[in-house]
C-alpha atoms as a PDB file:
ATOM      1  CA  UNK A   1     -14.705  -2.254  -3.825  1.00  0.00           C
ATOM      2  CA  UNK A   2     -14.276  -4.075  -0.547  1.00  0.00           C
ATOM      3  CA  UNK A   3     -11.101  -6.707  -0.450  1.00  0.00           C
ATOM      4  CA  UNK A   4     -11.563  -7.859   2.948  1.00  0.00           C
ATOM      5  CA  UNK A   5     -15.162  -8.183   3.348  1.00  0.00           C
ATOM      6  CA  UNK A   6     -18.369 -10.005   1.387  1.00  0.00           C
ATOM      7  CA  UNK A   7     -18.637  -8.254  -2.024  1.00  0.00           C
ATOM      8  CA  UNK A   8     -21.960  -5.730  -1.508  1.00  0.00           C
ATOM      9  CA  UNK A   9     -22.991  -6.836   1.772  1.00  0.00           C
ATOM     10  CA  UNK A  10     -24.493  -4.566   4.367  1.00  0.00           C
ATOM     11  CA  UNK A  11     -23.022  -3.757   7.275  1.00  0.00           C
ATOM     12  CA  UNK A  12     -22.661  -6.197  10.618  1.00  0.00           C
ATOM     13  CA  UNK A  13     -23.504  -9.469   8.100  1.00  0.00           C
ATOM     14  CA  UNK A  14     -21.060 -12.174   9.322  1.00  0.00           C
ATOM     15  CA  UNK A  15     -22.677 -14.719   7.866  1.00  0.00           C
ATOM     16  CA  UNK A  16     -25.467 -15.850   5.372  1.00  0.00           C
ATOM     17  CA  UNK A  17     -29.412 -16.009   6.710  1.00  0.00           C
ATOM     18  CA  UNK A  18     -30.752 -19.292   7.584  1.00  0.00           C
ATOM     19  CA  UNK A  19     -33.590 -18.201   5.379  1.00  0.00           C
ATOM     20  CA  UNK A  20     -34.732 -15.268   2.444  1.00  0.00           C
ATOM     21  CA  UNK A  21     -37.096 -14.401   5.403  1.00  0.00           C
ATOM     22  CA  UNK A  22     -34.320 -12.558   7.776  1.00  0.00           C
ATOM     23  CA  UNK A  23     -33.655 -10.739   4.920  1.00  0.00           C
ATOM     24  CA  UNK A  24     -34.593  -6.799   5.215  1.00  0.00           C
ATOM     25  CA  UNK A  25     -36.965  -6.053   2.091  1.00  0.00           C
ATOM     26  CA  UNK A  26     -34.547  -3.180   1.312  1.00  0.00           C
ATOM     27  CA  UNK A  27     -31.483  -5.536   0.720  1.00  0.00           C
ATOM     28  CA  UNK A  28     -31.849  -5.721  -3.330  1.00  0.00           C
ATOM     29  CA  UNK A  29     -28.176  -7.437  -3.363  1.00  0.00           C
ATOM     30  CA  UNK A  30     -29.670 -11.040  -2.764  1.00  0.00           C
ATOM     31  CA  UNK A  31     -32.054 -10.492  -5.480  1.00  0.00           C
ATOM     32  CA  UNK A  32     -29.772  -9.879  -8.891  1.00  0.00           C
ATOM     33  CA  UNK A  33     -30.309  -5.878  -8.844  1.00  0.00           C
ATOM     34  CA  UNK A  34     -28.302  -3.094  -8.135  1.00  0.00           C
ATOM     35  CA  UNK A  35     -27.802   0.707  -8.688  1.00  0.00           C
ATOM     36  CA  UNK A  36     -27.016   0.810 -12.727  1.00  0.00           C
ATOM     37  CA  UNK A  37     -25.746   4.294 -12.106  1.00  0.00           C
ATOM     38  CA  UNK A  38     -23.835   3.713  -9.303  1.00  0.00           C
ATOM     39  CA  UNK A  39     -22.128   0.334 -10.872  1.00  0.00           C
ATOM     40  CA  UNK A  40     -21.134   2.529 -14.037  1.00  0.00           C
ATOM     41  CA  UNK A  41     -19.254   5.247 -11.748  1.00  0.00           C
ATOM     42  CA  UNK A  42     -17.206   2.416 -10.438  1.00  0.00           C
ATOM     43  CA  UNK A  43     -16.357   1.238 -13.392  1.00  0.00           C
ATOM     44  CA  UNK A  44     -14.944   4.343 -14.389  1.00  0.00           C
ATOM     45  CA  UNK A  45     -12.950   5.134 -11.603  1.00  0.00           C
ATOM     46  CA  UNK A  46     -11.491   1.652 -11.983  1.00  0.00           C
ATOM     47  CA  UNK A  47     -11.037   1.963 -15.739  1.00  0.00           C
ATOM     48  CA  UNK A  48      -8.814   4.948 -15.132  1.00  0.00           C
ATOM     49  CA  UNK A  49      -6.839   3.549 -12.119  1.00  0.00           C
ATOM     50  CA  UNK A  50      -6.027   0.468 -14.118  1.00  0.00           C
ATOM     51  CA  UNK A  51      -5.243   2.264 -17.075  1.00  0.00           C
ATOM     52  CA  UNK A  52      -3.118   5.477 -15.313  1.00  0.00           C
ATOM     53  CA  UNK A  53      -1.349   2.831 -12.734  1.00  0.00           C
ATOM     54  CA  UNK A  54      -0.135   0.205 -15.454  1.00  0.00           C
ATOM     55  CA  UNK A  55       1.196   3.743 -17.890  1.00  0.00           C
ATOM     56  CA  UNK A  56       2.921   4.949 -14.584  1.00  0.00           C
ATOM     57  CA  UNK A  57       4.749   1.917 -13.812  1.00  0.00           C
ATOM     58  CA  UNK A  58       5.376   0.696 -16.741  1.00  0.00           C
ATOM     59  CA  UNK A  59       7.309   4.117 -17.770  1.00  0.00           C
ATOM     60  CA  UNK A  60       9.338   3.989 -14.676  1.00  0.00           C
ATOM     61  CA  UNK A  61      10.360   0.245 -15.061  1.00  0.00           C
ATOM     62  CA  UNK A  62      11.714   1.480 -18.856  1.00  0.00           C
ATOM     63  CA  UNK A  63      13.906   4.098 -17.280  1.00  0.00           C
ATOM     64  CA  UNK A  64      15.200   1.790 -14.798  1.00  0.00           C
ATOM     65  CA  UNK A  65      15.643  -0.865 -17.628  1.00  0.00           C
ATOM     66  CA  UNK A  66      17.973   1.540 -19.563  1.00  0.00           C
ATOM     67  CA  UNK A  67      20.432   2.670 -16.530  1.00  0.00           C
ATOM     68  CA  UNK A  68      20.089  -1.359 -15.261  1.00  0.00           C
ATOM     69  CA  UNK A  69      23.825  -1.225 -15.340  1.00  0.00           C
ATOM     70  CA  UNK A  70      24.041   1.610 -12.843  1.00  0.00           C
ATOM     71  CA  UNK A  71      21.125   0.107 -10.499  1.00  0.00           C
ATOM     72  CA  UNK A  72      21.836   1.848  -7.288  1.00  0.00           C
ATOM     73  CA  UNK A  73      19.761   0.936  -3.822  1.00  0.00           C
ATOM     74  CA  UNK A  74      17.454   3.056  -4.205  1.00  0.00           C
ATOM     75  CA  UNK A  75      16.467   2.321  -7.624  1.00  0.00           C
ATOM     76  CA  UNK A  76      16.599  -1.434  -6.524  1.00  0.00           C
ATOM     77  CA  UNK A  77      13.789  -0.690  -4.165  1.00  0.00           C
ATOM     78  CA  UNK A  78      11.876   1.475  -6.595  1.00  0.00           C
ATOM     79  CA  UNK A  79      12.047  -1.314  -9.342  1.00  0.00           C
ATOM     80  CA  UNK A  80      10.358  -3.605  -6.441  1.00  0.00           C
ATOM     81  CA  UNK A  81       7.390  -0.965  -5.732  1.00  0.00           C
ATOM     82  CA  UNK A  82       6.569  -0.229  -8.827  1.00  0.00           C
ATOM     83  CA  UNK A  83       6.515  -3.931  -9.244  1.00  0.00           C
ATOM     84  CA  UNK A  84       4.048  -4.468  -6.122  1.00  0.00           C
ATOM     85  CA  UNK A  85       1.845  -1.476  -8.269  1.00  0.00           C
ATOM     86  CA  UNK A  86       1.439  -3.171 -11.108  1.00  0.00           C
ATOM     87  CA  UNK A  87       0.165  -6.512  -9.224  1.00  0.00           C
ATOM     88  CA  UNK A  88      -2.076  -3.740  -7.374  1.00  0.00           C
ATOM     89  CA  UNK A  89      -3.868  -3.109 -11.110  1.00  0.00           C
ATOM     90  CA  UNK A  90      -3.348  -6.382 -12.859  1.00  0.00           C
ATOM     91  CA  UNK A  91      -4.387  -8.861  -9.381  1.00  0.00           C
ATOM     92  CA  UNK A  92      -6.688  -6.135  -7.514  1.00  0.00           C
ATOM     93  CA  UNK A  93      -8.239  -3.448  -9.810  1.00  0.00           C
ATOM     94  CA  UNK A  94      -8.671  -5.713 -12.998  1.00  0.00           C
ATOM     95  CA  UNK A  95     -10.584  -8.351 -11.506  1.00  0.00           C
ATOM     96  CA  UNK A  96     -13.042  -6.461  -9.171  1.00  0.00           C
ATOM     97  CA  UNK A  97     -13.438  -4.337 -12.737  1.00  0.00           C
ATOM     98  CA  UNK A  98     -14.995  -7.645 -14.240  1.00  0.00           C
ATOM     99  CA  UNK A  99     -16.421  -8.739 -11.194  1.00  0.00           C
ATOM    100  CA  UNK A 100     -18.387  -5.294 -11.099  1.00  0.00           C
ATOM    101  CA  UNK A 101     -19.032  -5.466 -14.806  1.00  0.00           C
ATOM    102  CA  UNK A 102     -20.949  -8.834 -14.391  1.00  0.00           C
ATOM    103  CA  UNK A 103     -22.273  -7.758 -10.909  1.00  0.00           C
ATOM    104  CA  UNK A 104     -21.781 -11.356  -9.777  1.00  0.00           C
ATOM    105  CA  UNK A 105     -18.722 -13.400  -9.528  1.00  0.00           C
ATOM    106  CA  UNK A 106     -18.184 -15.381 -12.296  1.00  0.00           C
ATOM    107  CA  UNK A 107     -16.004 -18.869 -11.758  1.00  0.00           C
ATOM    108  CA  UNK A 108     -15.930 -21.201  -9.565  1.00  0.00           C
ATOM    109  CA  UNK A 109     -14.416 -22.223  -6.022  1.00  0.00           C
ATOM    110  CA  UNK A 110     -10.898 -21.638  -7.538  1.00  0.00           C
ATOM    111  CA  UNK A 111     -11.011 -18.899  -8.911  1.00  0.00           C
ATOM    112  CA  UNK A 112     -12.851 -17.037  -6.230  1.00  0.00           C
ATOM    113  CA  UNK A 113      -9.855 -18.004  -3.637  1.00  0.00           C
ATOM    114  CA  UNK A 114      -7.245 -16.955  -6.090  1.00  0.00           C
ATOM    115  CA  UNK A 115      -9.254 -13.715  -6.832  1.00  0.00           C
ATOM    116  CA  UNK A 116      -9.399 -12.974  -3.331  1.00  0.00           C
ATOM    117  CA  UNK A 117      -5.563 -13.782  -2.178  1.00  0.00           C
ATOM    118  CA  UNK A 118      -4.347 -11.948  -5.200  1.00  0.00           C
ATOM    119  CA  UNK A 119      -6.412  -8.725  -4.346  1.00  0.00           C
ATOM    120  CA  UNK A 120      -4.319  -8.330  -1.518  1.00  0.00           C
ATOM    121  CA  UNK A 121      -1.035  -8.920  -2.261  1.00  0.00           C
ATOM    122  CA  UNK A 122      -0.731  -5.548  -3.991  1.00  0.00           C
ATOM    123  CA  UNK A 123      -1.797  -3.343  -1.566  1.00  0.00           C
ATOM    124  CA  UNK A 124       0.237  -5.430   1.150  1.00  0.00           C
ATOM    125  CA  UNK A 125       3.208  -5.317  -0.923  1.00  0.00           C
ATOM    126  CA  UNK A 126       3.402  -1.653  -1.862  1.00  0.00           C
ATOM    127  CA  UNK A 127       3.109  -0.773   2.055  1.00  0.00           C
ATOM    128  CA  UNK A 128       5.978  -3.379   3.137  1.00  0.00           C
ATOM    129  CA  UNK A 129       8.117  -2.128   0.429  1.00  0.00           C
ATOM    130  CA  UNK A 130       8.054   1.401   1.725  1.00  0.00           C
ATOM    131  CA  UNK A 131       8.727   0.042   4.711  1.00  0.00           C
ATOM    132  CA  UNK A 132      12.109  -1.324   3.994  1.00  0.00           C
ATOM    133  CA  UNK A 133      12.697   1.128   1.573  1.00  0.00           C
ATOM    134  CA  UNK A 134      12.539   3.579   4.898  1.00  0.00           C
ATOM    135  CA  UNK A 135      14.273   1.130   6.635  1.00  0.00           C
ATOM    136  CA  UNK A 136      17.773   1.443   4.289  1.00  0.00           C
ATOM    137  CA  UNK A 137      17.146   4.634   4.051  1.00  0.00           C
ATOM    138  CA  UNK A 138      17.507   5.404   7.923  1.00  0.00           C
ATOM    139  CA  UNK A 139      20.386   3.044   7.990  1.00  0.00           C
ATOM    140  CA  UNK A 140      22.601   4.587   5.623  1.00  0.00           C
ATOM    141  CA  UNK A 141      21.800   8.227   6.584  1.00  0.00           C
ATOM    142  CA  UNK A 142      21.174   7.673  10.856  1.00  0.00           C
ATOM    143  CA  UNK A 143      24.387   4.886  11.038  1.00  0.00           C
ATOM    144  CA  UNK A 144      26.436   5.987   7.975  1.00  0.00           C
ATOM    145  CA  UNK A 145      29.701   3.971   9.361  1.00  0.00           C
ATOM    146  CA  UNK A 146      27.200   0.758   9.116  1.00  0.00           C
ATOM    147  CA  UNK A 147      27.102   1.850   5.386  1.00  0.00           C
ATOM    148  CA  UNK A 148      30.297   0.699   4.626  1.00  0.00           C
ATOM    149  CA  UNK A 149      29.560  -3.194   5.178  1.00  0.00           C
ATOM    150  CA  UNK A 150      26.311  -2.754   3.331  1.00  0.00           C
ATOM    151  CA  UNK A 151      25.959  -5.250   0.435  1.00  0.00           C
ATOM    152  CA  UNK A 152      23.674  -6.017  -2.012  1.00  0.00           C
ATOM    153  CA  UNK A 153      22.275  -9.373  -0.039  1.00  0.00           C
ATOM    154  CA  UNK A 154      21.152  -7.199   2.512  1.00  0.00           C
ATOM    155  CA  UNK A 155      18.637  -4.912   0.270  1.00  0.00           C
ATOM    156  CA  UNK A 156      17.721  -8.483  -1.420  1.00  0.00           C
ATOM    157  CA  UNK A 157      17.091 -10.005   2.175  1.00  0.00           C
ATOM    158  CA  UNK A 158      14.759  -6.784   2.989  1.00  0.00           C
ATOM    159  CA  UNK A 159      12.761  -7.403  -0.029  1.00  0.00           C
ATOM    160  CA  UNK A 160      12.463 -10.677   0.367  1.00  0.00           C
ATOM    161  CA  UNK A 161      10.864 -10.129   3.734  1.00  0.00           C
ATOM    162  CA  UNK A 162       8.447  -7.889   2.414  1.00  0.00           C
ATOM    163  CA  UNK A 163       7.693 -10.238   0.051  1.00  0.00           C
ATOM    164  CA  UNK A 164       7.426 -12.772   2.139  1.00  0.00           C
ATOM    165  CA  UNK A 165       5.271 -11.148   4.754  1.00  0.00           C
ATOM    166  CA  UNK A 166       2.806  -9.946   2.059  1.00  0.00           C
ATOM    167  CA  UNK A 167       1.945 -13.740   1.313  1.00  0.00           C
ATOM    168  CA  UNK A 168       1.398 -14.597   4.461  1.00  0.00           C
ATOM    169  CA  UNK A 169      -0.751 -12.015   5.075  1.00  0.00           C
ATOM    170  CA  UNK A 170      -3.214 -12.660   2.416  1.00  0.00           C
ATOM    171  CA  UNK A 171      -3.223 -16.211   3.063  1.00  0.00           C
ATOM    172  CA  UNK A 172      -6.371 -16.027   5.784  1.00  0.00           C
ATOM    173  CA  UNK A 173      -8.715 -15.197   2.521  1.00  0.00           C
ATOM    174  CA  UNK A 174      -7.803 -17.801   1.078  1.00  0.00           C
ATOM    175  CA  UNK A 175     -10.273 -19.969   4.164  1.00  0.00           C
ATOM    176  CA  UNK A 176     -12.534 -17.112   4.692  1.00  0.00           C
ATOM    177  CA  UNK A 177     -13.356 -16.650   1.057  1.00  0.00           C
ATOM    178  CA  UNK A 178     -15.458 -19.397  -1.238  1.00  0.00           C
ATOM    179  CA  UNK A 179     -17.801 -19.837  -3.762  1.00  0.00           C
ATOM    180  CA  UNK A 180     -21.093 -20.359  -2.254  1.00  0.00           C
ATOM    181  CA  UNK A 181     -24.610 -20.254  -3.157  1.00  0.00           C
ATOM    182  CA  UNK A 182     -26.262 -17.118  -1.610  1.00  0.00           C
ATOM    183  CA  UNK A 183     -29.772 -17.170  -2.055  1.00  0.00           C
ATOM    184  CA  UNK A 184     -31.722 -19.881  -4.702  1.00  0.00           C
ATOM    185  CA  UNK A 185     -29.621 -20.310  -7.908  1.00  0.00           C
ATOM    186  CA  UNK A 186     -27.537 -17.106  -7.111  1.00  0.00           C
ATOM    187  CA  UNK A 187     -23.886 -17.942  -6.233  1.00  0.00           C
ATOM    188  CA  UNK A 188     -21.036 -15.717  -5.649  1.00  0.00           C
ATOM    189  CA  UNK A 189     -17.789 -15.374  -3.897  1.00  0.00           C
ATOM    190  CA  UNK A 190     -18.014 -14.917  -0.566  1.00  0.00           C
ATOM    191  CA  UNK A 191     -16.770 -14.508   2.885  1.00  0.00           C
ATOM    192  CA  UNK A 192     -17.757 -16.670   5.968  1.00  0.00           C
ATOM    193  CA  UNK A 193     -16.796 -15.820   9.521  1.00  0.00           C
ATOM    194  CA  UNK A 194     -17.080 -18.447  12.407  1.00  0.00           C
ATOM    195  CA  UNK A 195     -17.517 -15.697  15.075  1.00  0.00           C
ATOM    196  CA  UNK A 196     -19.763 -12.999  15.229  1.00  0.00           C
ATOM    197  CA  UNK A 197     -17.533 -10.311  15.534  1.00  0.00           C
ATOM    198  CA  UNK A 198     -14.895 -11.943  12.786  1.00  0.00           C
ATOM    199  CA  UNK A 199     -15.881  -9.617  10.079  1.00  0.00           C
ATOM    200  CA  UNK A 200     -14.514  -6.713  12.827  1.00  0.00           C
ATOM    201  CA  UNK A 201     -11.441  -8.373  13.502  1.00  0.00           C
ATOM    202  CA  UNK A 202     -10.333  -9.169  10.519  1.00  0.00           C
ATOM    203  CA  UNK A 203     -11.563  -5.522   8.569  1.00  0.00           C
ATOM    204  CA  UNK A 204      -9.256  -4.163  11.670  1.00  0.00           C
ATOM    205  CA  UNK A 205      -6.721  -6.259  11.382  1.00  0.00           C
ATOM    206  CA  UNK A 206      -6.150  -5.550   7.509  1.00  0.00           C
ATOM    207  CA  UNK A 207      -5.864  -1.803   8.226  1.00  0.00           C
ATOM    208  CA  UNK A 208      -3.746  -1.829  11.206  1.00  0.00           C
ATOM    209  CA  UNK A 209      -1.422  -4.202   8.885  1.00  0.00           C
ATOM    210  CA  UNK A 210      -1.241  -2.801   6.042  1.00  0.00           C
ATOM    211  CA  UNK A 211      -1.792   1.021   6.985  1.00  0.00           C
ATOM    212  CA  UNK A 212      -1.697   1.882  10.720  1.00  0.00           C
ATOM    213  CA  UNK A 213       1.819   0.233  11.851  1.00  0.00           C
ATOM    214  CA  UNK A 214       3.850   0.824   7.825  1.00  0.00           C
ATOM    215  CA  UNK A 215       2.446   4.396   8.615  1.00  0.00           C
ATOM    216  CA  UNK A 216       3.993   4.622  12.315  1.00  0.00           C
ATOM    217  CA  UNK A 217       7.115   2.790  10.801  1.00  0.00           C
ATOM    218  CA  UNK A 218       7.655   5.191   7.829  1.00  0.00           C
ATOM    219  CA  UNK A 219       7.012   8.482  10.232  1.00  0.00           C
ATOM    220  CA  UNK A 220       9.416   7.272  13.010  1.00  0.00           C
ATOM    221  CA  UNK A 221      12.232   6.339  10.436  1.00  0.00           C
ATOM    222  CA  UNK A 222      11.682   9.722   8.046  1.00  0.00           C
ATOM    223  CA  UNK A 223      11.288  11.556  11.331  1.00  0.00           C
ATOM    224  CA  UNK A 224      14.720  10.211  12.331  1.00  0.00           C
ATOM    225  CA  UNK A 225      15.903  11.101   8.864  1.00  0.00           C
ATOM    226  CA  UNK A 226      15.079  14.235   8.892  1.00  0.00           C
ATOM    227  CA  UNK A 227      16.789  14.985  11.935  1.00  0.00           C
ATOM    228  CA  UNK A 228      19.758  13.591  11.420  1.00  0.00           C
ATOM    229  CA  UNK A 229      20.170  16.055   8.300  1.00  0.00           C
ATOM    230  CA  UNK A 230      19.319  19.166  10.105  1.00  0.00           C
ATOM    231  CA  UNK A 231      21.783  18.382  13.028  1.00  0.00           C
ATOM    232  CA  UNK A 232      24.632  17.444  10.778  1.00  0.00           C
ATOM    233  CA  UNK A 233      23.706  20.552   8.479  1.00  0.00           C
ATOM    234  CA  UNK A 234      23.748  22.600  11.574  1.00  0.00           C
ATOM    235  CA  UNK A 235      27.445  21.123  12.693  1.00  0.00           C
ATOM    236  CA  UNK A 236      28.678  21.423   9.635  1.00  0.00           C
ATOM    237  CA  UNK A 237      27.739  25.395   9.773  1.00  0.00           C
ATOM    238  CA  UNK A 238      29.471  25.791  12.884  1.00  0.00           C
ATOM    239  CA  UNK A 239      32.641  24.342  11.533  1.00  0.00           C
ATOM    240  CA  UNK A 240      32.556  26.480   8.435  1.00  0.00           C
ATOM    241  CA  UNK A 241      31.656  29.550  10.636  1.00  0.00           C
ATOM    242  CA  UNK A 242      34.843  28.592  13.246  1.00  0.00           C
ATOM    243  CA  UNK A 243      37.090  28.144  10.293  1.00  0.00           C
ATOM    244  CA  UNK A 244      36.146  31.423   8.108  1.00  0.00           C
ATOM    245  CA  UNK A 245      39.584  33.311   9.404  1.00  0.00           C
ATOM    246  CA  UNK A 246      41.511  30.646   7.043  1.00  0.00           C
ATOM    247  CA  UNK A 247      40.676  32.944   4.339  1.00  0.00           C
ATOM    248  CA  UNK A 248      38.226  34.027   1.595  1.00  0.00           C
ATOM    249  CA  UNK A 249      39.152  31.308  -1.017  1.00  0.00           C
ATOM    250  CA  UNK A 250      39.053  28.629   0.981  1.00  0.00           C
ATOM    251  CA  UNK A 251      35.978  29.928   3.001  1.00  0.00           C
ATOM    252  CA  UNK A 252      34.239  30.432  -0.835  1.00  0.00           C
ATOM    253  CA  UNK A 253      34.885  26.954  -1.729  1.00  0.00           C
ATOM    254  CA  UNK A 254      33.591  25.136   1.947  1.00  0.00           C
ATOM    255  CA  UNK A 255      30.501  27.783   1.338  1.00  0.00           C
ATOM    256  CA  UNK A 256      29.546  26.170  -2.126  1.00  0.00           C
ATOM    257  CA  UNK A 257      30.207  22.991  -1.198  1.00  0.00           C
ATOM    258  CA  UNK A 258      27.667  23.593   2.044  1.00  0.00           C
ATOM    259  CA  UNK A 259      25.326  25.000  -0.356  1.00  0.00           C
ATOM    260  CA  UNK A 260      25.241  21.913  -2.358  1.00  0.00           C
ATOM    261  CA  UNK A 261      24.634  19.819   1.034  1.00  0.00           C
ATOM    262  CA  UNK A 262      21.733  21.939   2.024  1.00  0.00           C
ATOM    263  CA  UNK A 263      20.083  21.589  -1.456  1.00  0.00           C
ATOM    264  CA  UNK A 264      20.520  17.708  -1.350  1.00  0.00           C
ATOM    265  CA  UNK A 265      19.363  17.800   2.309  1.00  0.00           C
ATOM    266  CA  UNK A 266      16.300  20.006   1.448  1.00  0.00           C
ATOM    267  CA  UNK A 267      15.337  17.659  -1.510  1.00  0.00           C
ATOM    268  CA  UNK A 268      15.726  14.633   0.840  1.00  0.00           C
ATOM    269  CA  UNK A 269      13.279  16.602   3.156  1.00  0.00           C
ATOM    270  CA  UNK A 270      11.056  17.472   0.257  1.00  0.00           C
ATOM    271  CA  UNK A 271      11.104  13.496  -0.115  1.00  0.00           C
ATOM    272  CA  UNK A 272      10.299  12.673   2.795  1.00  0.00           C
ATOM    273  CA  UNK A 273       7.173  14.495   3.190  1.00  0.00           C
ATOM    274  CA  UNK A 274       5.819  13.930  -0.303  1.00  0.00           C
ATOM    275  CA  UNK A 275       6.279  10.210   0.936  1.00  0.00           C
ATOM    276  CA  UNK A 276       4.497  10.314   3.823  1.00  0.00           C
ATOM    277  CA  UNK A 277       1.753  12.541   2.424  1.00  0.00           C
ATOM    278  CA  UNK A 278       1.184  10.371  -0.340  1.00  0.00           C
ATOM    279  CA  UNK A 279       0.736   7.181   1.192  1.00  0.00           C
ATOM    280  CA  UNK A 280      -1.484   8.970   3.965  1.00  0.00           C
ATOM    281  CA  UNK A 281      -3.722  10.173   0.875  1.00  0.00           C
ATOM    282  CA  UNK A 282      -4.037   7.395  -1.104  1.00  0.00           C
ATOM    283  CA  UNK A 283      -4.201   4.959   1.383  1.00  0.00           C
ATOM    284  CA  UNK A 284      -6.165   6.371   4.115  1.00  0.00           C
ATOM    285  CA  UNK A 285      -9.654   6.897   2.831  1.00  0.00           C
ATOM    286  CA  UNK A 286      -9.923   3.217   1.464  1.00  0.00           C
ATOM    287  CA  UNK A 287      -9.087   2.088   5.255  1.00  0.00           C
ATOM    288  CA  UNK A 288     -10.928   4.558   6.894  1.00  0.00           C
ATOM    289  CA  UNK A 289     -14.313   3.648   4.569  1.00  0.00           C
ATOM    290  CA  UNK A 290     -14.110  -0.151   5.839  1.00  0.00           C
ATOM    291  CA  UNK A 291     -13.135   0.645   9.453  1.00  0.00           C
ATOM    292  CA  UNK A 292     -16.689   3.059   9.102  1.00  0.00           C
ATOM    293  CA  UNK A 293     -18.269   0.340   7.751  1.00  0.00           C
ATOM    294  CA  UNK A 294     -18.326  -2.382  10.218  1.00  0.00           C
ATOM    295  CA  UNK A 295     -17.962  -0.370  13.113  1.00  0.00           C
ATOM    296  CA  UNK A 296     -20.150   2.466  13.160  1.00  0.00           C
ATOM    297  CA  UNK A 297     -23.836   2.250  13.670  1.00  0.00           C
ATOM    298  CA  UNK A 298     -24.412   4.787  11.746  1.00  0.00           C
ATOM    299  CA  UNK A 299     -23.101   2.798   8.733  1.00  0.00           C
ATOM    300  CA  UNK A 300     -26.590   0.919   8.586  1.00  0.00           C
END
């Protein structure tokens, strides 16, 4: 599945050939063929994405449907990722699943830019959402006084940004991206770069967007996080500790009320670096195929 680039082309191709003669023997993708085999495993693995990614979020929107009157922050920001998942399977995954079931695109000039934009906007989405979702979370835990004048129009104003920068992110495919013929009476959607080296640029610019800087974002803020738990866990020890001579009721009640902070603060922990892992996971092998891809020789 490749978002960015020309649906099954090889390596280095920025543009078409001026004729079927450049074109290496090998390269069956001009022709009409492909690997059957190959084609069916992708379907799978699509089929089940889809199918496990729309059950997912689907479930969690229900549970945040009945408890909308108590719709905290955090569940605010939850409803808007699983949200930006669901336009992951229904505007990325479904459409390259027919567009690998039919091998070639099938629609017209249309179509194949609304495809395109709408294949991004998922992934884009989900990684901006963290993002702010990190964001309020290191505000109210790093700068808890600035908690207090926290409103609801500020979370809004944080999703809208993400929002709005995942549009204008995926608004380049929308010129790169076009239904064109690619060899004699075989036409698909694809990508056209001016410049040589625009097929690098822009593969490397999607993955430092949408992975590399949300990933240095989400580590500095959940880094920050983390630390300010520890170091008010760790104050909040020494006051206990300097006021144990007030006497053994009073020093058993502070003591289970510190062992209730450390659980929360351990669970926030716990959080944080399922987060962090998660995204890494899922997110990293996609980004690290295409940045292969166009530019390692080897990838030939």
């Amino acid at each position: 599945m490749d978002l960015v680039a020309n649906q099954d082309q090889p390596a280095f191709s920025t543009s078409l050939p001026d004729s079927l003669d450049d074109v290496p023997v090998n390269e069956t993708f001009w022709t009409g063929t492909r690997d059957e085999s190959l084609a069916q495993i992708e379907l799978g693995v699509l089929t089940a994405i889809f199918t496990f990614t729309v059950i997912g979020n689907t479930t969690v929107l229900a549970a945040l449907a009945a408890r909308r009157s108590k719709m905290s922050r955090m569940y605010y920001f939850l409803l808007h990722l699983c949200v930006s998942d669901l336009i992951t399977a229904f505007f990325t995954v479904l459409p390259q699943l027919g567009w690998d079931a039919t091998y070639r695109f099938r629609g017209g000039n249309l179509a194949c830019k609304t495809v395109k934009f709408g294949q991004l906007l998922g992934p884009y989405l989900s990684s901006y959402v963290l993002v702010v979702t990190a964001a309020d979370r290191y505000q109210a835990i790093c700068f808890p006084l600035s908690n207090c004048s926290w409103t609801p129009t500020k979370s809004k104003l944080l999703i809208s940004a993400a929002w709005v920068a995942s549009l204008l992110c995926c608004v380049p495919q929308v010129f790169i991206f076009s239904y064109q013929e690619i060899s004699p009476k075989v036409f698909d959607c694809w990508g056209t770069y001016v410049e040589p080296w625009g097929l690098r640029a822009y593969v490397t610019w999607y993955g430092v967007s949408v992975f590399f800087v949300p990933l240095v974002v989400l580590s500095f803020t959940y880094v920050c996080i983390c630390r300010s738990i520890w170091r008010n866990l760790y104050l909040k020890r020494k006051s206990s500790d300097a006021e144990s001579w007030k006497g053994s009721r009073a020093y058993r009640f502070k003591g289970t009320a510190q062992n209730g902070t450390k659980q929360d603060s351990s669970f926030t922990v716990k959080i944080t670096v399922v987060v962090i892992a998660l995204y890494v996971v899922c997110s990293s092998p996609f980004i690290c195929v295409q940045m292969w891809m166009y530019w390692s020789p080897d990838a030939d």
